[in-house]
Protein backbone atom coordinates (compact mmCIF):
# COMPACT_ATOMS: atom_id res chain seq x y z
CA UNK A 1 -57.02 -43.19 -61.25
CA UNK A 2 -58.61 -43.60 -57.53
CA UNK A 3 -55.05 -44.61 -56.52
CA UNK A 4 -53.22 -41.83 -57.66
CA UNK A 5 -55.66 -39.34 -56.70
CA UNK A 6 -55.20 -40.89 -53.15
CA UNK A 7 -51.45 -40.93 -53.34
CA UNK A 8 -51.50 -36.93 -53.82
CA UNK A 9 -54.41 -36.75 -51.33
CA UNK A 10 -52.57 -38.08 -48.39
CA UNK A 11 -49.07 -36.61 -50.05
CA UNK A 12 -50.70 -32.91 -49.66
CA UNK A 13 -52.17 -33.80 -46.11
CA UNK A 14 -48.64 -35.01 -44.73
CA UNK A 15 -46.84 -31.82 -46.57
CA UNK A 16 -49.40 -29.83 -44.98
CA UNK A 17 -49.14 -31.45 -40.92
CA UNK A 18 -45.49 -30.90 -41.28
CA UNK A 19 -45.61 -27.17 -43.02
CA UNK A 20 -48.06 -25.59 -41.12
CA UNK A 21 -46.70 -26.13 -37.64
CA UNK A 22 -43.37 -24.31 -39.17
CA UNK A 23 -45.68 -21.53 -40.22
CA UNK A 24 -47.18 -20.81 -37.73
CA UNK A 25 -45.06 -21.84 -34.82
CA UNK A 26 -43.89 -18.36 -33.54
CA UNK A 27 -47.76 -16.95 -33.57
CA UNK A 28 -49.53 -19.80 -31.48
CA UNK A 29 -50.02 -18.39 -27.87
CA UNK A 30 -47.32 -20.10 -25.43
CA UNK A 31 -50.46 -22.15 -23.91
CA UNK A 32 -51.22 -23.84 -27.26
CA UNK A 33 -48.27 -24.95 -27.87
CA UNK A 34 -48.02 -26.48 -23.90
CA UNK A 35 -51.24 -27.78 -24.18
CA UNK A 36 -50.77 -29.83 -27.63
CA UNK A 37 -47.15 -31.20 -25.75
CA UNK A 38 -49.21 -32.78 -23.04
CA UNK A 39 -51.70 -34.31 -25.95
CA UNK A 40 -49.46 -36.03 -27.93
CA UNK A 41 -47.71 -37.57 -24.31
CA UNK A 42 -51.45 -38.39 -23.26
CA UNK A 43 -52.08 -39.93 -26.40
CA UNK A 44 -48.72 -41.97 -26.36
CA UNK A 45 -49.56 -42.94 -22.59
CA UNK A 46 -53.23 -44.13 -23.65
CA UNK A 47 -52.14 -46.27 -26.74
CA UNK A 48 -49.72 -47.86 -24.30
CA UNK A 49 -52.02 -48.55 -21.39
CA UNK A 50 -54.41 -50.03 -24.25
CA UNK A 51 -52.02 -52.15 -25.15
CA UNK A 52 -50.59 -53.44 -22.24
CA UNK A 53 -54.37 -54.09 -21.61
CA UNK A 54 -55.41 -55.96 -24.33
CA UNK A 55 -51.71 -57.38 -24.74
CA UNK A 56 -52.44 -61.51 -24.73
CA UNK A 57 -49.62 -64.03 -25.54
CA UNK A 58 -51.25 -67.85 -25.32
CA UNK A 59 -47.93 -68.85 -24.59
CA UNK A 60 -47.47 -66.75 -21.05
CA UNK A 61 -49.80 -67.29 -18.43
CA UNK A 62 -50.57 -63.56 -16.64
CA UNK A 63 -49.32 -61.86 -19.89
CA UNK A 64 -50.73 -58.54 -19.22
CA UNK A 65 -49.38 -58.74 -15.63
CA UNK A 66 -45.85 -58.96 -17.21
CA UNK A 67 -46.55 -56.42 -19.64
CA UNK A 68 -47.42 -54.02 -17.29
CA UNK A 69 -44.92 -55.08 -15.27
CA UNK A 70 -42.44 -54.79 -18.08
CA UNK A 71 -43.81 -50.83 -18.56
CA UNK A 72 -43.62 -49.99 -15.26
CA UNK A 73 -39.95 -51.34 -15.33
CA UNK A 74 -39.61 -48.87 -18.77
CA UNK A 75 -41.59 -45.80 -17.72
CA UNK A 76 -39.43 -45.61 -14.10
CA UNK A 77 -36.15 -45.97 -16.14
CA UNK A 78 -36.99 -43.33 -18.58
CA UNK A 79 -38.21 -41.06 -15.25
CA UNK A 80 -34.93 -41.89 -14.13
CA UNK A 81 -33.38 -39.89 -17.40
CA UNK A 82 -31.88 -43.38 -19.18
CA UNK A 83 -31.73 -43.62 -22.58
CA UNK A 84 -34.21 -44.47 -24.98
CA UNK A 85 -31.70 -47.67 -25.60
CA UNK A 86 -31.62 -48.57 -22.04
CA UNK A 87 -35.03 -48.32 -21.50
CA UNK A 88 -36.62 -50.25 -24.05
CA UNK A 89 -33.85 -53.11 -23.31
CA UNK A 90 -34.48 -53.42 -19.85
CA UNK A 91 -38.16 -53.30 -20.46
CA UNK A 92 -37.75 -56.40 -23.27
CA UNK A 93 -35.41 -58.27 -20.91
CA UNK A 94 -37.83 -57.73 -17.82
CA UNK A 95 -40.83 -59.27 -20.14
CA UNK A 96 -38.62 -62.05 -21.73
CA UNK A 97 -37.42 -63.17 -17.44
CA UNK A 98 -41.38 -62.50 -16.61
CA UNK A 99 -42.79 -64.77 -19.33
CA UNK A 100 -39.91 -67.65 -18.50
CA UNK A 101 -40.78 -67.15 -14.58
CA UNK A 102 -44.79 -67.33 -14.99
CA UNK A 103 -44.41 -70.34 -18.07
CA UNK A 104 -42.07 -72.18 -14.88
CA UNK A 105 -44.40 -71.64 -12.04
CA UNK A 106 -47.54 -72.61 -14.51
């Protein structure tokens, strides 16, 4: 019985988040709606700086330096107006020639 009344709790919650916004879209002041754009990018940019952070990889000496190295490589292509494709290839292939580099010179 918990489980189902779960299932329709989170059900109604996630019918709701996408609902409301619909609602209420065209009566939210311009600012709101500016201001919640730049907190779901700062929130996106946070969770990736924590990862790159925290990012470890036993097998890759410096991991974190070639993550971040591998974002850097991702966030200027995407500045650059690539696609979504583009960018998260190059940033993969960046990592993957980082981690073979760093396991050579180790």
């Amino acid at each position: 019985m918990t489980t189902i009344l779960t299932l329709v709790a989170v059900s109604v919650g996630s019918l709701a988040f996408r609902i409301v916004p619909l609602l209420c879209a065209a009566r939210l002041p311009e600012g709101v709606i500016r201001t919640a754009g730049w907190a779901g990018t700062s929130v996106l940019a946070a969770i990736t700086v924590r990862a790159v952070l925290h990012h470890q990889d036993g097998s890759v000496p410096a991991a974190t330096l070639g993550a971040g190295v591998s974002v850097g490589v991702g966030l200027l292509l995407a500045v650059r107006g690539r696609s979504v494709v583009t960018v998260l290839l190059s940033a993969v292939g960046c990592y993957t020639a980082l981690a073979v580099l760093l396991r050579a010179v180790a």
